[in-house]
PDB file of N, CA and C in Angstrom:
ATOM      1  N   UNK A   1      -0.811   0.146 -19.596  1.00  0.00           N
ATOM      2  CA  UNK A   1       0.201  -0.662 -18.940  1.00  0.00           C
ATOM      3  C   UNK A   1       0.165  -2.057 -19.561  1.00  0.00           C
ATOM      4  N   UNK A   2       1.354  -2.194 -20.021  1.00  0.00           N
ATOM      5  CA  UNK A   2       1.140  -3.720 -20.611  1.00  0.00           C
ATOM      6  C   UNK A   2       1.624  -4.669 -19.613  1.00  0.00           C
ATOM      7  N   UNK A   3       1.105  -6.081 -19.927  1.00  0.00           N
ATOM      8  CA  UNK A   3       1.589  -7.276 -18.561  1.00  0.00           C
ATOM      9  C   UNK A   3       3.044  -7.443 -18.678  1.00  0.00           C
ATOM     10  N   UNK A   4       3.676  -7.556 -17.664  1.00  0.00           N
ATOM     11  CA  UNK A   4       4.635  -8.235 -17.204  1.00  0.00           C
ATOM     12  C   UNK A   4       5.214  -9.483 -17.648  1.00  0.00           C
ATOM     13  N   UNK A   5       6.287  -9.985 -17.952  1.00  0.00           N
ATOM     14  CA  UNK A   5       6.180 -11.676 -18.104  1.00  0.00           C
ATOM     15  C   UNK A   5       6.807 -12.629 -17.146  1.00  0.00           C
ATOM     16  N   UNK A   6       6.384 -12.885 -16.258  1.00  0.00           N
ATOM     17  CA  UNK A   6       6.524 -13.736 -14.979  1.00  0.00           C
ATOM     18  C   UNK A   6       6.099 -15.385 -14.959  1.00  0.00           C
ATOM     19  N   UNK A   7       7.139 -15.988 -14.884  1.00  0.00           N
ATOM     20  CA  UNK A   7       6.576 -17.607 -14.952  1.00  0.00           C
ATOM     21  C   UNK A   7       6.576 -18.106 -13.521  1.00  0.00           C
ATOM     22  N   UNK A   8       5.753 -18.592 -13.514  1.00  0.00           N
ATOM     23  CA  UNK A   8       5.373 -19.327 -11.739  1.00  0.00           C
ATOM     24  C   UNK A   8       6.450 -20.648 -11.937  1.00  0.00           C
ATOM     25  N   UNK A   9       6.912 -21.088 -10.773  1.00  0.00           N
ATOM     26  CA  UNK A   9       7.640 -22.479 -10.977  1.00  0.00           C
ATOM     27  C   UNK A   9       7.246 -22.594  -9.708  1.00  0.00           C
ATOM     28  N   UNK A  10       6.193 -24.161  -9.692  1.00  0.00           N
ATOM     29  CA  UNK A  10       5.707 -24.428  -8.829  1.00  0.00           C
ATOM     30  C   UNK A  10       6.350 -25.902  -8.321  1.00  0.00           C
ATOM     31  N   UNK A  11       6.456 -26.406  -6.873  1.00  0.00           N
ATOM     32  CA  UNK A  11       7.174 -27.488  -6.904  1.00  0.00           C
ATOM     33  C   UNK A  11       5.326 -28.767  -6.158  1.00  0.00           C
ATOM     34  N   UNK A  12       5.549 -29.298  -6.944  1.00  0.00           N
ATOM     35  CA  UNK A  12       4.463 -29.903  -6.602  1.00  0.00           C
ATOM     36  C   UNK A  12       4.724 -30.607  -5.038  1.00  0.00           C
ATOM     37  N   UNK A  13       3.358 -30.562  -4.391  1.00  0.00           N
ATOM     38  CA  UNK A  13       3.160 -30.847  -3.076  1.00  0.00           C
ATOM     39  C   UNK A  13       3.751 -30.024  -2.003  1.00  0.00           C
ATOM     40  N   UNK A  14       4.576 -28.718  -2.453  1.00  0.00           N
ATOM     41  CA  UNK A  14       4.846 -27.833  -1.476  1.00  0.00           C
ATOM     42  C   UNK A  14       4.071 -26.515  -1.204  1.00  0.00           C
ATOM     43  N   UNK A  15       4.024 -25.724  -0.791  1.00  0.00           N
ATOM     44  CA  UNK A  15       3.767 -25.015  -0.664  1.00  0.00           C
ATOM     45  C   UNK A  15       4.439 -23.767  -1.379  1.00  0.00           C
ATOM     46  N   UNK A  16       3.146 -22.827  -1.852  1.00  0.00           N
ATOM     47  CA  UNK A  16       3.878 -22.027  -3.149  1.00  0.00           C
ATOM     48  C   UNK A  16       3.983 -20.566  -2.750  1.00  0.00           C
ATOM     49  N   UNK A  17       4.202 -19.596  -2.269  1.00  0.00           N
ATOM     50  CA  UNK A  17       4.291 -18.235  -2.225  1.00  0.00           C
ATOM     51  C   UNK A  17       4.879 -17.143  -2.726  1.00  0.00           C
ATOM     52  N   UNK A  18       4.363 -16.275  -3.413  1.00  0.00           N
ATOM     53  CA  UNK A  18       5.037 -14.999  -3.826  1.00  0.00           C
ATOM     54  C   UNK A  18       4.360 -14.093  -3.595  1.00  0.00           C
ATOM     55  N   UNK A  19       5.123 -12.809  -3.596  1.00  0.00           N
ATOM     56  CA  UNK A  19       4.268 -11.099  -3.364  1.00  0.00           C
ATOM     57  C   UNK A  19       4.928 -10.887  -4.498  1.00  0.00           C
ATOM     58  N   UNK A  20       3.555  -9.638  -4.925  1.00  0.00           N
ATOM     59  CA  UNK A  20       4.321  -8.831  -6.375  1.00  0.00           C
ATOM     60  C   UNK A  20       3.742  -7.429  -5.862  1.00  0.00           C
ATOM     61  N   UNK A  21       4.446  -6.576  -6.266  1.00  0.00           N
ATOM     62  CA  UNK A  21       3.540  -5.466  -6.138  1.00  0.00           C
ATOM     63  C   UNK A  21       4.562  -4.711  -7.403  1.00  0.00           C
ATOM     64  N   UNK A  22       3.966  -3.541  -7.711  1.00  0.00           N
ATOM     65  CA  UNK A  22       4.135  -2.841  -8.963  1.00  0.00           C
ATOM     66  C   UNK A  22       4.472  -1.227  -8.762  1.00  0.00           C
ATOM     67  N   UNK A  23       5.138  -0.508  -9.665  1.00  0.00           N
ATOM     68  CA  UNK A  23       5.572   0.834  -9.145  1.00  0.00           C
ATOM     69  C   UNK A  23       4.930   1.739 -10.377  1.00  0.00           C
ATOM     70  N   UNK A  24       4.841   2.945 -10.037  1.00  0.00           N
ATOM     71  CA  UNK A  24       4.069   4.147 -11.137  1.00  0.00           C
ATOM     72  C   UNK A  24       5.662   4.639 -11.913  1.00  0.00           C
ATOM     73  N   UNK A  25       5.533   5.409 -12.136  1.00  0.00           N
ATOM     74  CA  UNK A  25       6.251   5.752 -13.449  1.00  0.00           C
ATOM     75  C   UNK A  25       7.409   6.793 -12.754  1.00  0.00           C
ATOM     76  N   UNK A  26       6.739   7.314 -11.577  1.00  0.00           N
ATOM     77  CA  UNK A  26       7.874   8.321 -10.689  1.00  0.00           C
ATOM     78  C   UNK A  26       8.396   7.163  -9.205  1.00  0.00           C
ATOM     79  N   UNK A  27       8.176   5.584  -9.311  1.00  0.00           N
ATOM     80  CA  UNK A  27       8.862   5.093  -8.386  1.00  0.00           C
ATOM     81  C   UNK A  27       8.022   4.340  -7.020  1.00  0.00           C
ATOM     82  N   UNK A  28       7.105   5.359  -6.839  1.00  0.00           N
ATOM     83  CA  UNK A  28       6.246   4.796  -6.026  1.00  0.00           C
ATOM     84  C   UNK A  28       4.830   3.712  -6.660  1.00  0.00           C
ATOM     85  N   UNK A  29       5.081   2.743  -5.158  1.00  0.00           N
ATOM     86  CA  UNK A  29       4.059   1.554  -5.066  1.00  0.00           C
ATOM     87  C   UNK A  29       2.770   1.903  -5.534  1.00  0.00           C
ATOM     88  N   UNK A  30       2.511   0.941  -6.529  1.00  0.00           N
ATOM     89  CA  UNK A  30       0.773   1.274  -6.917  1.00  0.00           C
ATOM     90  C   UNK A  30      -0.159   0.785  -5.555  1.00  0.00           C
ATOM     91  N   UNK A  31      -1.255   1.419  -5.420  1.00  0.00           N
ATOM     92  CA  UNK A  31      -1.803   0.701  -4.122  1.00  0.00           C
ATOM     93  C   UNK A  31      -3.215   0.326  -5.064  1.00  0.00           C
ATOM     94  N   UNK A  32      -3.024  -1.099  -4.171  1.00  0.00           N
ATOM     95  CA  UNK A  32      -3.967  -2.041  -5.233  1.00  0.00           C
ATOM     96  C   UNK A  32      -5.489  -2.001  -4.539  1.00  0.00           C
ATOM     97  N   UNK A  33      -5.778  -1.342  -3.123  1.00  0.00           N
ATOM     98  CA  UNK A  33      -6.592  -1.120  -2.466  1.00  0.00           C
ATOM     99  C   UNK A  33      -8.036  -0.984  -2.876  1.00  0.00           C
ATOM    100  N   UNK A  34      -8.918  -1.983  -2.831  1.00  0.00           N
ATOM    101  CA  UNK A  34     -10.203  -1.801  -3.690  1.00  0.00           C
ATOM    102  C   UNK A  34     -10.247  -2.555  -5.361  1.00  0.00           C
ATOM    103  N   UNK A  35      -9.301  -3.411  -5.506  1.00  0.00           N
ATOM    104  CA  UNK A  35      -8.982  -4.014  -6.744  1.00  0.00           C
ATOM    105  C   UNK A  35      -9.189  -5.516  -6.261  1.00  0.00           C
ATOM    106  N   UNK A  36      -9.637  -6.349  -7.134  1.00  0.00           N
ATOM    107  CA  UNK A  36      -9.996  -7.822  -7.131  1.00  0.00           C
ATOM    108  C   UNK A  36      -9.185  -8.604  -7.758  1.00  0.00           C
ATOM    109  N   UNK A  37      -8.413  -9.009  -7.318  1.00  0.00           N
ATOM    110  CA  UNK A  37      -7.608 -10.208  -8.103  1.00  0.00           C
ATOM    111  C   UNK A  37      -8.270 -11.474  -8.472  1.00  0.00           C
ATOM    112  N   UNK A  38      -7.733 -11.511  -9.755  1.00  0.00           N
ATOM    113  CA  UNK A  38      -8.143 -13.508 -10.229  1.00  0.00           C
ATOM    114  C   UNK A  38      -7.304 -13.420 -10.982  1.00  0.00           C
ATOM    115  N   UNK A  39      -6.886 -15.076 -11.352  1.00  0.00           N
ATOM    116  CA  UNK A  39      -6.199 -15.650 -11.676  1.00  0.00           C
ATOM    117  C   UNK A  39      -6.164 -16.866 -11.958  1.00  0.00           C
ATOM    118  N   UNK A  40      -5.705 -18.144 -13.292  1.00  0.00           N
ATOM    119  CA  UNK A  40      -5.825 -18.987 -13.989  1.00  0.00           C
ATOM    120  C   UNK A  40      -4.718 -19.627 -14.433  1.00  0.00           C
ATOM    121  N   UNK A  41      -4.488 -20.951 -14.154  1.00  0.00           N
ATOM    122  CA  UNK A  41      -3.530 -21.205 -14.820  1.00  0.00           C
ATOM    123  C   UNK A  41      -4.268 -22.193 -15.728  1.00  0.00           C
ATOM    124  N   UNK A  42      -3.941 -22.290 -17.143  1.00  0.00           N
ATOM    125  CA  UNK A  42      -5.199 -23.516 -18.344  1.00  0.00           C
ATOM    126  C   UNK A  42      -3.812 -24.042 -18.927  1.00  0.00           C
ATOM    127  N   UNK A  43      -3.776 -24.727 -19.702  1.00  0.00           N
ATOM    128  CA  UNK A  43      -3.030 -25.723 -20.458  1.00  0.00           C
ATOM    129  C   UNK A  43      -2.562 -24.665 -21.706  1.00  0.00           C
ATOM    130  N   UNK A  44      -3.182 -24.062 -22.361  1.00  0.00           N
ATOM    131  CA  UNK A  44      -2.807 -23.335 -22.986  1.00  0.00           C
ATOM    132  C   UNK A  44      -3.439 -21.711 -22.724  1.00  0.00           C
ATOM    133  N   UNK A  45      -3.065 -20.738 -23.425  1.00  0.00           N
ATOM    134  CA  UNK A  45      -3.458 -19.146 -23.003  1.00  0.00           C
ATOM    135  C   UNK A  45      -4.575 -19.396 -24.237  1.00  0.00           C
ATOM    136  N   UNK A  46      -5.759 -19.763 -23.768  1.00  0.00           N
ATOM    137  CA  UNK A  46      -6.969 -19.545 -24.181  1.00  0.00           C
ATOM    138  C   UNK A  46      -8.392 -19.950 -23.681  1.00  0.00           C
ATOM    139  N   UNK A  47      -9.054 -19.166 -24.150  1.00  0.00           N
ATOM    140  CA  UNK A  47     -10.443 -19.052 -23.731  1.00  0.00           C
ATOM    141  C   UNK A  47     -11.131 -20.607 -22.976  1.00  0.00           C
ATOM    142  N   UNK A  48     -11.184 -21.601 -24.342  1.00  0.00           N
ATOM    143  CA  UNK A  48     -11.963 -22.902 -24.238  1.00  0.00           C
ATOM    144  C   UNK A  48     -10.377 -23.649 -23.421  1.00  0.00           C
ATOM    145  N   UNK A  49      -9.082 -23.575 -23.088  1.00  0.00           N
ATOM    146  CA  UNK A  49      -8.420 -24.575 -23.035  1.00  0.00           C
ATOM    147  C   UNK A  49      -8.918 -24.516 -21.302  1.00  0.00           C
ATOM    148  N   UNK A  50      -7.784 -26.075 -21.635  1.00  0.00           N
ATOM    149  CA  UNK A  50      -8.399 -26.821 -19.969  1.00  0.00           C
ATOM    150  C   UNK A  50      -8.061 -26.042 -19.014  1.00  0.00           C
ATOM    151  N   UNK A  51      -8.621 -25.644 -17.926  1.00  0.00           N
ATOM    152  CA  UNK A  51      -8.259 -24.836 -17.024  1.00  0.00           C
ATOM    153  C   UNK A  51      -7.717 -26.130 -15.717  1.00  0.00           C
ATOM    154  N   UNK A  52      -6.552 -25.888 -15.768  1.00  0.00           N
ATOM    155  CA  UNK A  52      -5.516 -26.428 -14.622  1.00  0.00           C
ATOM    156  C   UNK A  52      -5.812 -26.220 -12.690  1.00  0.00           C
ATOM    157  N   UNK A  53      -6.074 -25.113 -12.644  1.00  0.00           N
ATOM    158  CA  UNK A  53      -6.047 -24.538 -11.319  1.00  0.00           C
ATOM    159  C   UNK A  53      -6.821 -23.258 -11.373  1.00  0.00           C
ATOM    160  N   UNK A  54      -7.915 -22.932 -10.652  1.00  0.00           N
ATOM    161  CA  UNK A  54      -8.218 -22.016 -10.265  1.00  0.00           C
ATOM    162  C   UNK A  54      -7.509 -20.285  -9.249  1.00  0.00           C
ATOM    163  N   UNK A  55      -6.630 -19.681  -8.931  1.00  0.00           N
ATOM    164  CA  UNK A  55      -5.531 -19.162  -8.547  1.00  0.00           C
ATOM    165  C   UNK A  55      -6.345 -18.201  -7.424  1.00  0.00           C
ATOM    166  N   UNK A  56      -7.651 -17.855  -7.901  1.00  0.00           N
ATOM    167  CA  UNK A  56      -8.112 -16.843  -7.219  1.00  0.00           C
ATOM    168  C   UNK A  56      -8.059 -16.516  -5.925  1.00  0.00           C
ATOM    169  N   UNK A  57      -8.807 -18.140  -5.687  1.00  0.00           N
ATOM    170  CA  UNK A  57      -9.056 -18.199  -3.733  1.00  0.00           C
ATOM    171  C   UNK A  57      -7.735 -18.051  -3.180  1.00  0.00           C
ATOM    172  N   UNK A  58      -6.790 -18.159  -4.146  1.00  0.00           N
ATOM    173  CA  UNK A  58      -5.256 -18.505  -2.819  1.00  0.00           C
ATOM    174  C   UNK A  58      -4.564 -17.044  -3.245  1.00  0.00           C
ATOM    175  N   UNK A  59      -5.290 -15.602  -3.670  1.00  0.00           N
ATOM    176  CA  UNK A  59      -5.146 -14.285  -3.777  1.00  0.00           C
ATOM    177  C   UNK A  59      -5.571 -13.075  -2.650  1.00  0.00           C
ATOM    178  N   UNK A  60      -4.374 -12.548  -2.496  1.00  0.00           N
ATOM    179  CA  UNK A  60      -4.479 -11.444  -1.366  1.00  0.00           C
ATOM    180  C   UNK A  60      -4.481 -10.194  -1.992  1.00  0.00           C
ATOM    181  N   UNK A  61      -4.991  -9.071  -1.537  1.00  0.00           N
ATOM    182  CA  UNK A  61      -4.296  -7.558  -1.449  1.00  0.00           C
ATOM    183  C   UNK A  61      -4.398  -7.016  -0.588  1.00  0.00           C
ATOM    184  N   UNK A  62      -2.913  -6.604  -0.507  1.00  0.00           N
ATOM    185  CA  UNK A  62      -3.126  -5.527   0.820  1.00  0.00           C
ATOM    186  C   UNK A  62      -2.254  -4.609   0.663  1.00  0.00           C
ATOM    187  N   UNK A  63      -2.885  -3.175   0.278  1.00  0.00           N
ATOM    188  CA  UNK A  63      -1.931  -1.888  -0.028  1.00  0.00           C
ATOM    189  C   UNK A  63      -1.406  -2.224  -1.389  1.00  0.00           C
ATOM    190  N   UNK A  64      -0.285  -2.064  -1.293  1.00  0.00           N
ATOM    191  CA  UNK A  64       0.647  -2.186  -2.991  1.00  0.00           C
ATOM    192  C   UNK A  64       0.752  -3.639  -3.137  1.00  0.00           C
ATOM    193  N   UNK A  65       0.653  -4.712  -2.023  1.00  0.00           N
ATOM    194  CA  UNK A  65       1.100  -6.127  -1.931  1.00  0.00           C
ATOM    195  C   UNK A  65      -0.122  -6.916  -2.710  1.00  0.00           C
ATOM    196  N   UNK A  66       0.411  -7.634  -3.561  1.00  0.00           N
ATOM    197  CA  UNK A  66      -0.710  -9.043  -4.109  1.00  0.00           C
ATOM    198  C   UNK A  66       0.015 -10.485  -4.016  1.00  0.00           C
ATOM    199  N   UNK A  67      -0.318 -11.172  -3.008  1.00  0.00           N
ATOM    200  CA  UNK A  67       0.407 -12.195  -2.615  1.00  0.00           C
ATOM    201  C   UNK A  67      -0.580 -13.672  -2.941  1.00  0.00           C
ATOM    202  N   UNK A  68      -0.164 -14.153  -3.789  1.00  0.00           N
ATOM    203  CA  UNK A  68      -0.115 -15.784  -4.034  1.00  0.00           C
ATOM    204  C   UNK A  68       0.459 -17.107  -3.146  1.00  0.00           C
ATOM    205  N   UNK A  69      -0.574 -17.385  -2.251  1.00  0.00           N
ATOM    206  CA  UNK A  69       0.044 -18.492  -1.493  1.00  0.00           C
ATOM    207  C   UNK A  69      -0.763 -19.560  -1.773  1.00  0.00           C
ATOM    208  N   UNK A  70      -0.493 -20.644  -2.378  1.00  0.00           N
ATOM    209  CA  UNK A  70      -1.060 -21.827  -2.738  1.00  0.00           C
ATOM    210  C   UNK A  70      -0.794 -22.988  -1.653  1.00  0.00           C
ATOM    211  N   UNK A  71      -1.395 -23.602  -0.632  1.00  0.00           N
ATOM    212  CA  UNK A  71      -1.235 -24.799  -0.272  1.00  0.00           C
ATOM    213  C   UNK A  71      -0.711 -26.012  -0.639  1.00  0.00           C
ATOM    214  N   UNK A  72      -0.054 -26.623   0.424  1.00  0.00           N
ATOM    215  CA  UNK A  72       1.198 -28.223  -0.503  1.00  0.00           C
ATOM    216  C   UNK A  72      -0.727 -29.026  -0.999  1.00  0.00           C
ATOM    217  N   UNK A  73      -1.649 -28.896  -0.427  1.00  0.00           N
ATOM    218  CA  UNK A  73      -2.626 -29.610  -0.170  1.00  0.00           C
ATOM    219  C   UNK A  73      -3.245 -29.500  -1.947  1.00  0.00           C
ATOM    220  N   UNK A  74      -2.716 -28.244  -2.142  1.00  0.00           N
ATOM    221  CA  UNK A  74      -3.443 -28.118  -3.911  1.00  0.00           C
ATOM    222  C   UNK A  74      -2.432 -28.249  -4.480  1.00  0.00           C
ATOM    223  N   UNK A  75      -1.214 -27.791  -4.046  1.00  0.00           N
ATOM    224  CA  UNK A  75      -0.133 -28.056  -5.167  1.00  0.00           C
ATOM    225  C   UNK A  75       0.320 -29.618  -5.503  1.00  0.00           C
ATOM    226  N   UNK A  76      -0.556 -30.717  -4.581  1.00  0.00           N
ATOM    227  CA  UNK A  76      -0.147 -31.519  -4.661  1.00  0.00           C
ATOM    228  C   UNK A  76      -1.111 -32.337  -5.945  1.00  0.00           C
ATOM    229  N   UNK A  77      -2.080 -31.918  -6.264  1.00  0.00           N
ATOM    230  CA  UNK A  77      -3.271 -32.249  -7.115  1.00  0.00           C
ATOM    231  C   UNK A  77      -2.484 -31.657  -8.625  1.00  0.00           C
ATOM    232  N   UNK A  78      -1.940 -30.503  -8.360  1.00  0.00           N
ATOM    233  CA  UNK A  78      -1.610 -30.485  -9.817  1.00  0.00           C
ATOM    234  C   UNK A  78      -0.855 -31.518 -10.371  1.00  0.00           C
ATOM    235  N   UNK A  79      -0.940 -31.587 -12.322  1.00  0.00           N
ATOM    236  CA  UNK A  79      -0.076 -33.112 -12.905  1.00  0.00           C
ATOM    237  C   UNK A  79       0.836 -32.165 -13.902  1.00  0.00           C
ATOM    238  N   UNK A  80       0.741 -31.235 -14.334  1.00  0.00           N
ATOM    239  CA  UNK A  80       0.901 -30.782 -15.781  1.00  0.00           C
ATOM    240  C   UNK A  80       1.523 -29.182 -15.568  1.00  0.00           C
ATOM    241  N   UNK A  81       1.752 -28.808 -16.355  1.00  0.00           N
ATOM    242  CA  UNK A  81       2.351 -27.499 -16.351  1.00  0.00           C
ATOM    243  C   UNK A  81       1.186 -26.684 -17.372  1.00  0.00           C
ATOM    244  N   UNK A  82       1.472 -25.304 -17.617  1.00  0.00           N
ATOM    245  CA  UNK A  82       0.325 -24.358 -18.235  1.00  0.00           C
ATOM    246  C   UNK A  82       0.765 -23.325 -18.599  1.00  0.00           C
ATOM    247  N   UNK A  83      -0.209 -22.430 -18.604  1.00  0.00           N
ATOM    248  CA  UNK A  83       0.408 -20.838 -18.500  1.00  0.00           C
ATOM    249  C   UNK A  83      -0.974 -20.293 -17.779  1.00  0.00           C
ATOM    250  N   UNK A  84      -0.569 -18.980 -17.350  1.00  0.00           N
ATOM    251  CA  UNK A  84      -1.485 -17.935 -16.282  1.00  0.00           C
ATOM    252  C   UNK A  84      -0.948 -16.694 -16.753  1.00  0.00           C
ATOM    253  N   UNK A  85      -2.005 -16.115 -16.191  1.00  0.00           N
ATOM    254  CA  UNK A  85      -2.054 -14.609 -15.687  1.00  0.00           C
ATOM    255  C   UNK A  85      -2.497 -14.052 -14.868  1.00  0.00           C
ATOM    256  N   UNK A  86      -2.252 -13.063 -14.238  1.00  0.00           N
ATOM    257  CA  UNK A  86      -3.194 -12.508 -13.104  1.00  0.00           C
ATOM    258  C   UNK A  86      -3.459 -10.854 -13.830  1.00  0.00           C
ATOM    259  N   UNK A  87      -5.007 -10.659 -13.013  1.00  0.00           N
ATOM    260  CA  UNK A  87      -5.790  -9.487 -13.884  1.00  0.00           C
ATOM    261  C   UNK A  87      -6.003  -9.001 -12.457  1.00  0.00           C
ATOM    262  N   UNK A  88      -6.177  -7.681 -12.248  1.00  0.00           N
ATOM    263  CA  UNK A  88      -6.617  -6.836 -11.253  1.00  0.00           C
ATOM    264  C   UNK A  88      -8.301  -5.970 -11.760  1.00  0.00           C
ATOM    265  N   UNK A  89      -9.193  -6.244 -11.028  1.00  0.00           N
ATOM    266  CA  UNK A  89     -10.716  -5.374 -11.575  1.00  0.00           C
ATOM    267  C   UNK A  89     -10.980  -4.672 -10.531  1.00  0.00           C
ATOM    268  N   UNK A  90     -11.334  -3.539 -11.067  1.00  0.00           N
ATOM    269  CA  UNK A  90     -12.349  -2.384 -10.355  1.00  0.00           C
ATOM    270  C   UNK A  90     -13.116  -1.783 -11.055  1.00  0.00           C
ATOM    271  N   UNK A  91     -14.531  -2.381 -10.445  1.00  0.00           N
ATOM    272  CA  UNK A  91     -15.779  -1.911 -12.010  1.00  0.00           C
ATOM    273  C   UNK A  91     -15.875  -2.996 -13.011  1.00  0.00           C
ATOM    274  N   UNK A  92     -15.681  -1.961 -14.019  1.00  0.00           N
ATOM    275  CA  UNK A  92     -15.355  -2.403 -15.652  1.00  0.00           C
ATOM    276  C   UNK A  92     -13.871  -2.163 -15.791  1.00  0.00           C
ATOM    277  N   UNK A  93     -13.631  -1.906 -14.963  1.00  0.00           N
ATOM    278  CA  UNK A  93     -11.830  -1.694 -15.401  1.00  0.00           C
ATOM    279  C   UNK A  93     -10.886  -2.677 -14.939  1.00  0.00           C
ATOM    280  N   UNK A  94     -10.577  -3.931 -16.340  1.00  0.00           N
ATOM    281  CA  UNK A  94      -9.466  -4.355 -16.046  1.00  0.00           C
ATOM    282  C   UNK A  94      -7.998  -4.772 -16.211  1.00  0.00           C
ATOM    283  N   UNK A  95      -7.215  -4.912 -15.363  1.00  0.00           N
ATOM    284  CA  UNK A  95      -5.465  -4.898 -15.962  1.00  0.00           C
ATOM    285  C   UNK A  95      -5.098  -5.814 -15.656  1.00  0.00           C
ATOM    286  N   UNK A  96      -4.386  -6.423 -16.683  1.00  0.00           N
ATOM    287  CA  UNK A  96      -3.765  -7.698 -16.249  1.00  0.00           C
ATOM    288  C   UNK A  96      -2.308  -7.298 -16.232  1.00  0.00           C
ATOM    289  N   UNK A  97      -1.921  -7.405 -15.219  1.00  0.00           N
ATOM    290  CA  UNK A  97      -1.168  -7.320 -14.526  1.00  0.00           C
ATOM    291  C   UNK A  97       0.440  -8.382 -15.214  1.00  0.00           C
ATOM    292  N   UNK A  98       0.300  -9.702 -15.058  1.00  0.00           N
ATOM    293  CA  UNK A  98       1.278 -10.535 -15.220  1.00  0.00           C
ATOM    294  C   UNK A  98       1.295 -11.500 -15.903  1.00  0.00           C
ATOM    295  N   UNK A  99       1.995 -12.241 -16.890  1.00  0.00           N
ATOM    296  CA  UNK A  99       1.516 -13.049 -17.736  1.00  0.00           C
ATOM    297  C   UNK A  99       2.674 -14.221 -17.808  1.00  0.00           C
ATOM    298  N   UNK A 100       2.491 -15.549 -18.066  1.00  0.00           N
ATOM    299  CA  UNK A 100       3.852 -16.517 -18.780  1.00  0.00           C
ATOM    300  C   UNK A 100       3.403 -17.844 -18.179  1.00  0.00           C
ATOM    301  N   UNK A 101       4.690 -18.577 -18.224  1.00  0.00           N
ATOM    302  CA  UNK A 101       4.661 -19.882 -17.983  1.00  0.00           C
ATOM    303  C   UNK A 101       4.134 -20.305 -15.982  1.00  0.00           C
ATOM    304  N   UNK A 102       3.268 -21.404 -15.930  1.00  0.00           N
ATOM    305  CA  UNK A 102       3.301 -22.096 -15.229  1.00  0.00           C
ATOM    306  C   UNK A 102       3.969 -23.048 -14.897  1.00  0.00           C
ATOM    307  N   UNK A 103       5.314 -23.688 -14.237  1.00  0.00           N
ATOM    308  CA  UNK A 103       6.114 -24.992 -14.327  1.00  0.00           C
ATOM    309  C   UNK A 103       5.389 -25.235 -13.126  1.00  0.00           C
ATOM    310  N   UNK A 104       5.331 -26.721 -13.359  1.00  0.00           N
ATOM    311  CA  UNK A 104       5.350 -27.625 -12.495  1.00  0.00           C
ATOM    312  C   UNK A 104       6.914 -28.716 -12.107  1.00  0.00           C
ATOM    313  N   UNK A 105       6.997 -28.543 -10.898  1.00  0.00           N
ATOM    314  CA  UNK A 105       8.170 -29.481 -10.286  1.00  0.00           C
ATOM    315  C   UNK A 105       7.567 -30.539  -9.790  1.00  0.00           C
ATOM    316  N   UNK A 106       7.759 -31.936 -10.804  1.00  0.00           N
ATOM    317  CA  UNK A 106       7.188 -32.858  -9.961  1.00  0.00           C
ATOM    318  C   UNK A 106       7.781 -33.488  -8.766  1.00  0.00           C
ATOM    319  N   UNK A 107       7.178 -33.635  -7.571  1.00  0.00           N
ATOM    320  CA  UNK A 107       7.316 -34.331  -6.367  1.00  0.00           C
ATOM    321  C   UNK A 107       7.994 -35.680  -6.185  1.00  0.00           C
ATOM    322  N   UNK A 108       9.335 -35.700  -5.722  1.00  0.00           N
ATOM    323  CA  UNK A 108       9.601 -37.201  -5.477  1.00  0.00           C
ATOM    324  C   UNK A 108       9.506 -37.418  -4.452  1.00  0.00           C
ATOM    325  N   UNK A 109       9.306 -36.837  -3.355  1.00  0.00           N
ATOM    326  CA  UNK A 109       9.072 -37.667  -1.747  1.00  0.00           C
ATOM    327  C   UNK A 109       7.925 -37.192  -1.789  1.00  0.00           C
ATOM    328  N   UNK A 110       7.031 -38.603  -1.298  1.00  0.00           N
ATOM    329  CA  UNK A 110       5.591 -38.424  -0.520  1.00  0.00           C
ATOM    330  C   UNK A 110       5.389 -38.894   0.438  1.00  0.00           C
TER     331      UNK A 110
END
């Protein structure tokens, strides 16, 4: 399964949410049940670059659902835009799932 290309557009100081969930090849929901999400957004898609945001802690699963809800409280700390991905593990086995741009919307009311 290759990743997806999904760009986050985040509006700084709000609050951020999405669900993704994914389908098999005959239609039905993958169930992500027993799978670990993490997730990164860095300045650039590599190893040593600066890592922006940590994504993990603000990661759910439940059933086919993997939901990203970030707090205005962190979204407000971000300055910069990036790129991410999110990877799903069980074991040694892992898929990354989604890949692309991070935007940042900077905040004019505070």
């Amino acid at each position: 399964m290759a990743a997806g290309s999904w760009d986050l557009q985040i509006e700084q100081g709000a609050t951020f949410a999405e669900t993704y969930t994914s389908t098999n090849d005959d239609g039905s929901a993958v169930d992500w049940t027993g799978w670990t999400p993490r997730a990164q957004i860095r300045v650039l898609a590599a190893v040593d670059a600066e890592l922006l945001l940590d994504l993990t802690p603000y990661l759910t699963v439940t059933g086919a659902a993997i939901t990203l809800s970030i707090p205005a409280a962190i979204t407000t700390t971000l300055t910069r835009s990036g790129r991410w991905d999110l990877e799903l593990v069980n074991g040694t086995t892992v898929i990354r799932l989604l890949q692309g741009r991070a935007l940042l919307v900077p905040e004019v009311t505070q």
